[in-house]
Protein backbone atom coordinates (compact mmCIF):
# COMPACT_ATOMS: atom_id res chain seq x y z
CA UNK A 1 102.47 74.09 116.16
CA UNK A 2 98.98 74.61 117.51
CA UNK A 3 97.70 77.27 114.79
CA UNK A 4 94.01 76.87 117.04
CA UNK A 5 95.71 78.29 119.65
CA UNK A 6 96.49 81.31 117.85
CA UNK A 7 93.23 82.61 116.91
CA UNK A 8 93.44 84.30 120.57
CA UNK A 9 96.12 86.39 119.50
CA UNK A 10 93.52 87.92 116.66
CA UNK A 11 90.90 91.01 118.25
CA UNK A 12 89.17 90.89 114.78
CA UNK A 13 88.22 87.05 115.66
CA UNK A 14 87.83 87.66 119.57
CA UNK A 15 85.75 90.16 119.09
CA UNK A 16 83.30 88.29 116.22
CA UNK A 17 82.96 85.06 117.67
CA UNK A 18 80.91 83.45 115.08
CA UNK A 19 82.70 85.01 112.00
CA UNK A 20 84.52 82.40 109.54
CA UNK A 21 87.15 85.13 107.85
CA UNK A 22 87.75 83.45 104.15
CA UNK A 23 88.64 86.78 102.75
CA UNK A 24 92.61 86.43 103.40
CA UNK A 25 93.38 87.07 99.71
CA UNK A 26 92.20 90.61 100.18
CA UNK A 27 94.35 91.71 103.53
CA UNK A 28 94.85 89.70 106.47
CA UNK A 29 93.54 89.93 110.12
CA UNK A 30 96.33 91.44 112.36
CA UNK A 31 97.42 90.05 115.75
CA UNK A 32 97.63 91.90 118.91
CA UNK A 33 101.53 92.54 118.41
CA UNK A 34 100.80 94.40 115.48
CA UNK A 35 98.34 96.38 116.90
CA UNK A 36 99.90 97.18 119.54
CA UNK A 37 103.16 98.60 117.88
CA UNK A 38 101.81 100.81 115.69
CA UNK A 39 100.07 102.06 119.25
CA UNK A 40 103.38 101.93 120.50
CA UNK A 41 104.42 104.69 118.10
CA UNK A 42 101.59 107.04 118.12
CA UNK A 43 101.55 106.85 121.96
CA UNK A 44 105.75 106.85 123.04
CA UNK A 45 107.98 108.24 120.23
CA UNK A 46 105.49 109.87 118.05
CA UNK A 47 108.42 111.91 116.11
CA UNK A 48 109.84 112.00 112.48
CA UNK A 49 112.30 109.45 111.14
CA UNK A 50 116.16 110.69 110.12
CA UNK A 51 115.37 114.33 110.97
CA UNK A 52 115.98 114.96 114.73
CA UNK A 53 118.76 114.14 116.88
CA UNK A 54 116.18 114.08 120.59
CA UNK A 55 115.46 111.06 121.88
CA UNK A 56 111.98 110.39 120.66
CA UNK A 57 113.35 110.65 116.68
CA UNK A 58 115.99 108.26 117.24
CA UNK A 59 113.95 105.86 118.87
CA UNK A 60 111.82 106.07 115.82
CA UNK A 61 114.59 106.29 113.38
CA UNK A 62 116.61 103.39 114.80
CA UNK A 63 112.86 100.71 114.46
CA UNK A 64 112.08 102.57 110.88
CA UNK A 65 115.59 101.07 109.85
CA UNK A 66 116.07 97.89 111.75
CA UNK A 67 112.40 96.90 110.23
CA UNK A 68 114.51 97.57 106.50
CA UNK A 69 116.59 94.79 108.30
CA UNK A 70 114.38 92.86 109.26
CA UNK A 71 112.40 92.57 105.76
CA UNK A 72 115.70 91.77 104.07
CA UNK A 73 116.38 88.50 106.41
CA UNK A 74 112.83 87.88 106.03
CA UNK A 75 113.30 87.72 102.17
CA UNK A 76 116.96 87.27 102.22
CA UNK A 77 118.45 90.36 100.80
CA UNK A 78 120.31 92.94 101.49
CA UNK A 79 119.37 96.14 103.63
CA UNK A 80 120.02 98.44 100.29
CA UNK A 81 118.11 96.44 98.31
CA UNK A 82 114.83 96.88 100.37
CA UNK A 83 112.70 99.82 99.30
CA UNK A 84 109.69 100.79 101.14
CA UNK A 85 106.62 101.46 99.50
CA UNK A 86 102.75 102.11 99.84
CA UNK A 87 101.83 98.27 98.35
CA UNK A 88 102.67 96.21 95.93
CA UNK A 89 101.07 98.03 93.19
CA UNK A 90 102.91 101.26 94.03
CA UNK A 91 105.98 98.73 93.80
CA UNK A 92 105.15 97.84 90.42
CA UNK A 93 104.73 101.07 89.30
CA UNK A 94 107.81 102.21 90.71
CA UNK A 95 109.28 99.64 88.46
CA UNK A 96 107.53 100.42 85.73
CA UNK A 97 108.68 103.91 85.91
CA UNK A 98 112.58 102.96 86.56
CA UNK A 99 112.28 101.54 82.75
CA UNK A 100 110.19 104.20 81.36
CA UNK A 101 112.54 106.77 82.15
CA UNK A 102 116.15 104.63 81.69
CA UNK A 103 117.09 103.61 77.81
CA UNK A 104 116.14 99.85 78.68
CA UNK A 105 113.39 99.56 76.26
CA UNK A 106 113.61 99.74 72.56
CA UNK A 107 111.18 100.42 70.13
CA UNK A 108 109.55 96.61 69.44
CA UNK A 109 110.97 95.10 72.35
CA UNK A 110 108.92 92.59 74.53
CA UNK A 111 107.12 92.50 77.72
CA UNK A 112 105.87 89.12 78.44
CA UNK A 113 103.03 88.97 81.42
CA UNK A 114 100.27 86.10 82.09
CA UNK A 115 96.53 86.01 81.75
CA UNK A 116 96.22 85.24 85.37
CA UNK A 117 97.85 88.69 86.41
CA UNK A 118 96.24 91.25 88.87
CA UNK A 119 95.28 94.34 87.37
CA UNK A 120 98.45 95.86 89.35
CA UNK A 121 100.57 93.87 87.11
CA UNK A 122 98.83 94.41 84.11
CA UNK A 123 97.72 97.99 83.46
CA UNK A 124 101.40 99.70 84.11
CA UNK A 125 102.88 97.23 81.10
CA UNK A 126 99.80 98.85 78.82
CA UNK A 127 100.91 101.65 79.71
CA UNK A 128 104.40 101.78 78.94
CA UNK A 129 104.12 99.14 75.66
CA UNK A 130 101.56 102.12 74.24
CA UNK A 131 104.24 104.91 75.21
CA UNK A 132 107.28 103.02 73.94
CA UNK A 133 105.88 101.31 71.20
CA UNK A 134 106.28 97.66 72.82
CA UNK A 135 104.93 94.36 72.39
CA UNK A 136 103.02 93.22 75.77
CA UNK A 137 102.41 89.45 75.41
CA UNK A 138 100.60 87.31 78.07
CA UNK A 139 101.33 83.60 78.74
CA UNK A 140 98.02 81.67 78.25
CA UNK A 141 96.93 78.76 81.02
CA UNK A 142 95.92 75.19 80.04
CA UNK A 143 92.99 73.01 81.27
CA UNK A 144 93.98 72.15 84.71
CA UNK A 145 94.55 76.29 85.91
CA UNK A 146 98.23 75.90 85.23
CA UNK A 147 100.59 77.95 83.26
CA UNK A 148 101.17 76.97 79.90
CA UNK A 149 104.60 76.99 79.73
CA UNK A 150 104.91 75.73 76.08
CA UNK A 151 103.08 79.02 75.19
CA UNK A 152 106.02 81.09 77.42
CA UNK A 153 108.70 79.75 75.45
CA UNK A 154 107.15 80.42 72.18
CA UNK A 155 106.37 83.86 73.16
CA UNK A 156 109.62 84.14 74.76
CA UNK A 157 112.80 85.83 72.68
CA UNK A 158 115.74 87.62 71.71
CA UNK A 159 113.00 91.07 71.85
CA UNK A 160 112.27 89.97 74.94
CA UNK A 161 113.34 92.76 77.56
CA UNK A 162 110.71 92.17 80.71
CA UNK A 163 108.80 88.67 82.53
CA UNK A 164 106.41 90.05 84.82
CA UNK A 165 104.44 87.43 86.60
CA UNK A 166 102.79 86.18 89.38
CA UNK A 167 103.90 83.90 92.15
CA UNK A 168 100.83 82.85 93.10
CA UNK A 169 97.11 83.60 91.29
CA UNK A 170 95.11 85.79 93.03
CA UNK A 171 92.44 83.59 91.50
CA UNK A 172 92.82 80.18 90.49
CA UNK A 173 95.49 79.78 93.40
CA UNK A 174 98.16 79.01 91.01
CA UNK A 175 101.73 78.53 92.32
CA UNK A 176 103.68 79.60 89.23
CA UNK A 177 107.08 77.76 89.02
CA UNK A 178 109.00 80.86 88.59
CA UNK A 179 112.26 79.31 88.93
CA UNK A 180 112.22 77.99 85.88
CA UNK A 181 110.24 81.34 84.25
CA UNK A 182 113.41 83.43 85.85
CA UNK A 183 116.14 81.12 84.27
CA UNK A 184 114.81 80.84 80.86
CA UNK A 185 114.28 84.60 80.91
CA UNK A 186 117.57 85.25 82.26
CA UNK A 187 119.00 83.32 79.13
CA UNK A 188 117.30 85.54 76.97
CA UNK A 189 118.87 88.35 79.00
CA UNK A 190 115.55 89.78 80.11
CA UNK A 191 114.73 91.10 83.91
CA UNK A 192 112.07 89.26 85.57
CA UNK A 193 109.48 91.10 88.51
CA UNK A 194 107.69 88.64 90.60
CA UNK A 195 104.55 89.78 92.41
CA UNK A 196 104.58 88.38 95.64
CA UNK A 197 101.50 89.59 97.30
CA UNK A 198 99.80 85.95 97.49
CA UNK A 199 102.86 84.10 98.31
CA UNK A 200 104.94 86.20 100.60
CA UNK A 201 102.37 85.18 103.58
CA UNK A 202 102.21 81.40 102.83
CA UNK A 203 105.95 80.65 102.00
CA UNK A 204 109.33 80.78 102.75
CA UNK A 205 110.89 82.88 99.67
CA UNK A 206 114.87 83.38 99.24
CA UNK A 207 115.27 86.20 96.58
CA UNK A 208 119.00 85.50 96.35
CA UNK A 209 118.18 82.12 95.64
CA UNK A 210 115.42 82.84 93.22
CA UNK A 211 117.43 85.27 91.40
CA UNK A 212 114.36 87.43 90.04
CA UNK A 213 115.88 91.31 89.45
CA UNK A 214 112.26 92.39 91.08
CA UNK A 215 110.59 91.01 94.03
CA UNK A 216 106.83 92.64 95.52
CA UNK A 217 105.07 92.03 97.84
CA UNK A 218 102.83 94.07 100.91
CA UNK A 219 102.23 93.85 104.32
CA UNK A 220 98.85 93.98 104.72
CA UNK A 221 97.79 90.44 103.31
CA UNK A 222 100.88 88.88 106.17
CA UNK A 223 99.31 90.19 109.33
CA UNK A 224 101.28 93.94 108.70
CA UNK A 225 99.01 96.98 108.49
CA UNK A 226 98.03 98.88 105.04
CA UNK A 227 99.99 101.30 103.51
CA UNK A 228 103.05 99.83 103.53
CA UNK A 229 104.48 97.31 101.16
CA UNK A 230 108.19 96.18 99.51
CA UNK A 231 110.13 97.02 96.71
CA UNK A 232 113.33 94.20 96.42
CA UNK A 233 115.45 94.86 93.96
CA UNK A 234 119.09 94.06 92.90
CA UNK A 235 121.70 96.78 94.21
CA UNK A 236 123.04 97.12 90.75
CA UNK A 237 120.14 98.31 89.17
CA UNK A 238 119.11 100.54 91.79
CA UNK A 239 122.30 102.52 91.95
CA UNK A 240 121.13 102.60 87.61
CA UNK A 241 117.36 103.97 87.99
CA UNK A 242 116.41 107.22 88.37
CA UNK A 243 114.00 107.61 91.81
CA UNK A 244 110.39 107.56 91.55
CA UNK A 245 109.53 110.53 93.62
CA UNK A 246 111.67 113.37 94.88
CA UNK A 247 112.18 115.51 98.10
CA UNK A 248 113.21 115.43 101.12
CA UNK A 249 114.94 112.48 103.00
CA UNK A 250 115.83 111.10 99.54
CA UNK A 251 118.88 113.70 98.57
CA UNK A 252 122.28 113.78 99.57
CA UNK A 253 123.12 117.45 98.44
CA UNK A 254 120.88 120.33 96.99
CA UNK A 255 121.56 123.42 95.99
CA UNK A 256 119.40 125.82 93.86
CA UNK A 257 121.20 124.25 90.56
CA UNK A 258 121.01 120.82 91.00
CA UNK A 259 120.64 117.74 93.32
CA UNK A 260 122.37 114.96 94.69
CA UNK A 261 120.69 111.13 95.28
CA UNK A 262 120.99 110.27 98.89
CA UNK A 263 122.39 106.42 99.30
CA UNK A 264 120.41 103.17 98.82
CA UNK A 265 117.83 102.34 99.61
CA UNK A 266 116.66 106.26 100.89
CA UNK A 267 117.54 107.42 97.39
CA UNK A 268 113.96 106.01 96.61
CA UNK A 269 111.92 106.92 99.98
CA UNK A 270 110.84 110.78 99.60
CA UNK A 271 109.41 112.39 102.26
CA UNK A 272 107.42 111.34 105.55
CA UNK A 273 107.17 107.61 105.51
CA UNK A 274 104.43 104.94 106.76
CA UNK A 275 106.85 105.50 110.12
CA UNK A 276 103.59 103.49 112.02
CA UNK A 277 103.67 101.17 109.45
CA UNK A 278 107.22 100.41 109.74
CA UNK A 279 106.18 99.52 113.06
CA UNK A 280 103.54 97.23 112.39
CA UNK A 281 105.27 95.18 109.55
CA UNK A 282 108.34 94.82 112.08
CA UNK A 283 105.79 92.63 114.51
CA UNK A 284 103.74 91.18 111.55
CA UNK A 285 107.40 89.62 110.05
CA UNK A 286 108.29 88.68 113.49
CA UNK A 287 105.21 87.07 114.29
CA UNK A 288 105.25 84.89 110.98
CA UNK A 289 109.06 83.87 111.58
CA UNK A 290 108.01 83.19 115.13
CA UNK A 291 105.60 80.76 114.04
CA UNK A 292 107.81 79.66 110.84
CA UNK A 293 107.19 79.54 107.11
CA UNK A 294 107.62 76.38 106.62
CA UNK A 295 104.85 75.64 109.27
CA UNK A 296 102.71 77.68 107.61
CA UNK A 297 102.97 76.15 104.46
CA UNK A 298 102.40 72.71 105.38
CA UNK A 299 99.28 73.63 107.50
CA UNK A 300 98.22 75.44 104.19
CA UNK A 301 98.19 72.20 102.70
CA UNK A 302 96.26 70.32 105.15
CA UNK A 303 93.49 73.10 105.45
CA UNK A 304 93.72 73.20 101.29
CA UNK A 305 93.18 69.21 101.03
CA UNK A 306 90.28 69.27 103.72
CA UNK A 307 88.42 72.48 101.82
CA UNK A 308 89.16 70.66 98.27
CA UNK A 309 87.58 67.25 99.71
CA UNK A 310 84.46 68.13 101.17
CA UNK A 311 83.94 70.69 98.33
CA UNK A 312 84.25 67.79 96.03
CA UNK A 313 80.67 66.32 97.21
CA UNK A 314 78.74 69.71 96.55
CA UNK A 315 76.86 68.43 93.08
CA UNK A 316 76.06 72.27 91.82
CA UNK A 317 79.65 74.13 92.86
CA UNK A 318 81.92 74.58 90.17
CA UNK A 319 85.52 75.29 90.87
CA UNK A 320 88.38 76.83 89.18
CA UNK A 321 91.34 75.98 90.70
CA UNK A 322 93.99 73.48 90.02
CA UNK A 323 92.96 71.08 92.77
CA UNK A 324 96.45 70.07 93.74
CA UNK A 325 97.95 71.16 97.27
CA UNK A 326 101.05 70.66 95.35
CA UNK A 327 100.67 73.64 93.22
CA UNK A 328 98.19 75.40 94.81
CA UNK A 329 97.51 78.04 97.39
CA UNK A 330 94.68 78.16 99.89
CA UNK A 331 92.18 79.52 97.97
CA UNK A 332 89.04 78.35 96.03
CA UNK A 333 87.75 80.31 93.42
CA UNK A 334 83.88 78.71 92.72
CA UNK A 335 80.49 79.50 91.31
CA UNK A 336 77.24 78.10 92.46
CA UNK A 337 75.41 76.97 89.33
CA UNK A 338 72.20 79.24 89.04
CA UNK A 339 73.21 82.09 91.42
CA UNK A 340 74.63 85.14 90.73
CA UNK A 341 78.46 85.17 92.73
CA UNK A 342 77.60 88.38 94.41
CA UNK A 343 74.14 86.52 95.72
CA UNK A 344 76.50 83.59 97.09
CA UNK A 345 78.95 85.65 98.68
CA UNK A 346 75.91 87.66 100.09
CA UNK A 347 74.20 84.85 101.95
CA UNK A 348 77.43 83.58 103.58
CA UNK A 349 77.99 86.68 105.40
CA UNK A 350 74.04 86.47 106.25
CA UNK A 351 73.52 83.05 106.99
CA UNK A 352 76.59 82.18 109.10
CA UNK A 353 78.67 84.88 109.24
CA UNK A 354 81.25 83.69 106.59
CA UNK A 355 83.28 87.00 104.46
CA UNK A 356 83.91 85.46 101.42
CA UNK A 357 85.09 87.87 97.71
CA UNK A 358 82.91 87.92 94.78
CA UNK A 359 83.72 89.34 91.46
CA UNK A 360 86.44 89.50 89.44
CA UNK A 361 88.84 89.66 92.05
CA UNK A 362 91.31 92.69 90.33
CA UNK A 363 92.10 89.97 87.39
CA UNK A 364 89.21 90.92 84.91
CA UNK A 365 91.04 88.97 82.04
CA UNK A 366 90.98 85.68 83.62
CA UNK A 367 88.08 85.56 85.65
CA UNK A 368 85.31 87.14 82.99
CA UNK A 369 86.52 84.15 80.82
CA UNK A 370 84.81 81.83 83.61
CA UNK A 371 82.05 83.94 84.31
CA UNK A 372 81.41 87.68 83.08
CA UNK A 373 79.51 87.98 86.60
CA UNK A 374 82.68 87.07 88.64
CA UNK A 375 83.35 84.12 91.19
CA UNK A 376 83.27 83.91 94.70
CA UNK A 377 86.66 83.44 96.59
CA UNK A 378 87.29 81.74 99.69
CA UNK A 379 90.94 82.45 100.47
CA UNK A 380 92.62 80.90 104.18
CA UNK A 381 95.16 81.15 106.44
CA UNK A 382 96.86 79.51 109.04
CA UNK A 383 94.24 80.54 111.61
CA UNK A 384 91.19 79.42 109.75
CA UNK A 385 90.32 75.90 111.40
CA UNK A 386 88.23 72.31 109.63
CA UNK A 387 85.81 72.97 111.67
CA UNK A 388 84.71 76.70 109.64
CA UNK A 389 85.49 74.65 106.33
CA UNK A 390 82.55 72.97 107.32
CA UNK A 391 80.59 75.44 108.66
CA UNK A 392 81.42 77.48 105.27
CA UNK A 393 80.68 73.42 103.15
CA UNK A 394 76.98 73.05 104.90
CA UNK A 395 76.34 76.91 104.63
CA UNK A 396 76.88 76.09 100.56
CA UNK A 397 74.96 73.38 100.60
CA UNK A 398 72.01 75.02 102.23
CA UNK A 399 71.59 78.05 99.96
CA UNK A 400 71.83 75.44 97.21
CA UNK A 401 68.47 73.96 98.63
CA UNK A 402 66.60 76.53 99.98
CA UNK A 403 67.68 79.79 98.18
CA UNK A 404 66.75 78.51 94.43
C-alpha cells in the first residue's frame, strides 16, 4: 500500500502544501470522496429521509440506511444494533441515560471507569453515581502509561454494575486490553461501554468478537464529517431501554393517549437526521476498508517507531507515553522542559507549519497530574509521512535552542 500516494486524495493537504497535520486525535482530514458525497446530497437528492415516497426521498432514504449497513460490517454487527448519533459523547450519554431511567442501578452499586478517560466518559458517570447514590471508581495506571490491572480487579465486584473505559488514551496513547477488562467484568455480571473514538480509525474492531454490551465511536476522527457518530449496542438491551429523545421518525403509533416505539434501531433516531452526514461516513468507511485496517495498523506502527526513535535523541523533551508500538497508538503526548505547552504548540504552527494540541486534551485528571499547564500532542495517521516526523523532530529541536 503506498499511503504517500494518498495524500492527493486530501484538499486540506493539497491545498496547504507545507502543513505537517499532527492534530489527528482531534478530527481527521477528509478525502475528496467524502467531500464530495455530502455535495452529492445537498446538490441531487436534497430531500428528507423515511418521509416521502418521490424519487429524490428514496434515493436519500435508501443511502441513509444502507450507510446503517455499512457501519455494522464495518464493526461487525447487526443493522438493529447500529444507532446513529451526533458523536461519541452524545453516545455515551445516550447510555448513560438508558440506565438512569431503567431499574439497572441500585443504591451502592458500582461504576468502575479509568483515570485516563476523556471527559465524555467521565462527567455522565458523576452524574448519575450523585443521582443514584453510586460508587464511581477509576482504575489507576502504573509507571510505564499502562493500566493497572491489579488495581481493576481489586476495585472490581459483586456491586459492580458498569466498566466504562477506553480503547485507546486520548493521551498517553494507551491501547487498553479490553478483552480481558470485558471478560472479567462479564463474570461479575456487569455491562461494559468501550469508547472507541481513538481506535475505531487505526484498527480493525469485531464487536461480536469483543463482546462489550456498548461500543462508541464517531466519524469525524476516521475521515467521516462532524456531527455524526455510533451508538453499538446489543439488540437485547435495546429492545429493554427506554429512547433518549422522542418525536417523529422514532414512533410506530401515536395517538393523543399514548405512543408506540417504532422498530430498532429508529426507535432511538428522533427527528431530522445528519442525512449529509450519513453520506459522508458511507465514503469515509469505504475509503478506510478500501485501503484496509489491517494496513493501517501496521503502517501506524512503523510511523509510531520512527516518531518514538528520533524523539528519543531530543535531551529536553519529556514524553508520556508507553513507548511500545505494541501497545500504543500513534500519538505522543510531550513537554518541552522550560516552555509553557501552549508556547510549544504555538511555534510549530509558526515556524514550520506543524498543528500540533496543547493542553489537557479533554482528560483533565490524567494530564494535570503531568503538568497542571497541559502537554502538547502530536497525534498521526496513515497519511502523515517520515519525512514531516522530521520536519516536526528538527522544528523541536530548534525552539529548544533559540526560543529559551
Amino acid at each position: 500500500m503506498n499511503f504517500e500516494k494518498l495524500r492527493k486524495d486530501f484538499p486540506v493537504l493539497r491545498n496547504n502544501k507545507n502543513l505537517v497535520y499532527f492534530d489527528n486525535g482531534a478530527t481527521s482530514l477528509k478525502p475528496d470522496c467524502v467531500i464530495e458525497n455530502i455535495n452529492k446530497y445537498y446538490k441531487e437528492c436534497t430531500s428528507n429521509v423515511h418521509r416521502g415516497i418521490h424519487r429524490l426521498s428514496m434515493e436519500s432514504s435508501v443511502i441513509y440506511e444502507n450507510t446503517h449497513e455499512k457501519v455494522a460490517r464495518f464493526i461487525n454487527s447487526k443493522k438493529t444494533e447500529v444507532i446513529f448519533t451526533l458523536n461519541s459523547t452524545d453516545s455515551i450519554n445516550q447510555v448513560m441515560y438508558f440506565l438512569y431511567t431503567s431499574d439497572y442501578f441500585k443504591k451502592n452499586d458500582k461504576i468502575i471507569s479509568s483515570v485516563m478517560e476523556h471527559h465524555a466518559n467521565i462527567v455522565p458517570w458523576q452524574f448519575i453515581s450523585k443521582k443514584l447514590n453510586l460508587n464511581l471508581e477509576f482504575i489507576e495506571v502504573d509507571s510505564n502509561f499502562k493500566l493497572d490491572l491489579n488495581d481493576f480487579e481489586k476495585k472490581l465486584d459483586e456491586s459492580t454494575k458498569l466498566v466504562t473505559i477506553t480503547y485507546i488514551s486520548n493521551t498517553i496513547g494507551t491501547i487498553n486490553p479490553v478483552k480481558e477488562i470485558i471478560k472479567k467484568a462479564h463474570e461479575k455480571n456487569a455491562l461494559v461501554l468501550i469508547d472507541a473514538s481513538q481506535a475505531c480509525p487505526h484498527m480493525k474492531i469485531d464487536f461480536k468478537e469483543l463482546d462489550c454490551d456498548f461500543l462508541v465511536f464517531t466519524a469525524h476522527k476516521m475521515l467521516g464529517p462532524t456531527g455524526i457518530g455510533f451508538l453499538i449496542a446489543k439488540e437485547s438491551l435495546l429492545e429493554k431501554f427506554n429512547p433518549f429523545r422522542y418525536g417523529g421518525d422514532m414512533i410506530k403509533n401515536v395517538t393523543l393517549e399514548k405512543s408506540e416505539w417504532n422498530k430498532l434501531p429508529l426507535k432511538f433516531e428522533a427527528g431530522t437526521p445528519n442525512i449529509a452526514g450519513a453520506f459522508g461516513a458511507f465514503s469515509a468507511i469505504d475509503y478506510l476498508e478500501n485501503i484496509g485496517m489491517d494496513n493501517i495498523s501496521k503502517n501506524d506502527s512503523k510511523l509510531l517507531d520512527y516518531l518514538l526513535e528520533k524523539t528519543s535523541s531530543i535531551k529536553n523533551l519529556e514524553v508520556f507515553n508507553p513507548k511500545d508500538s505494541k501497545i500504543q497508538a500513534p500519538i505522543l503526548l510531550f513537554n518541552l522542559k522550560g516552555f509553557d505547552p501552549r508556547v510549544v504548540s504555538s511555534l510549530l504552527d509558526e515556524v514550520s507549519d506543524i498543528a500540533t494540541r496543547s493542553g489537557t486534551h479533554c482528560a483533565q485528571p490524567i494530564v494535570t497530574r503531568y503538568n497542571p499547564k497541559g502537554l502538547v500532542r502530536a497525534s498521526l495517521y496513515f497519511y502523515n509521512t517520515f519525512e514531516e516526523i522530521d520536519k516536526f523532530v528538527e522544528t523541536i529541536k530548534v525552539i529548544d535552542k533559540d526560543f529559551r
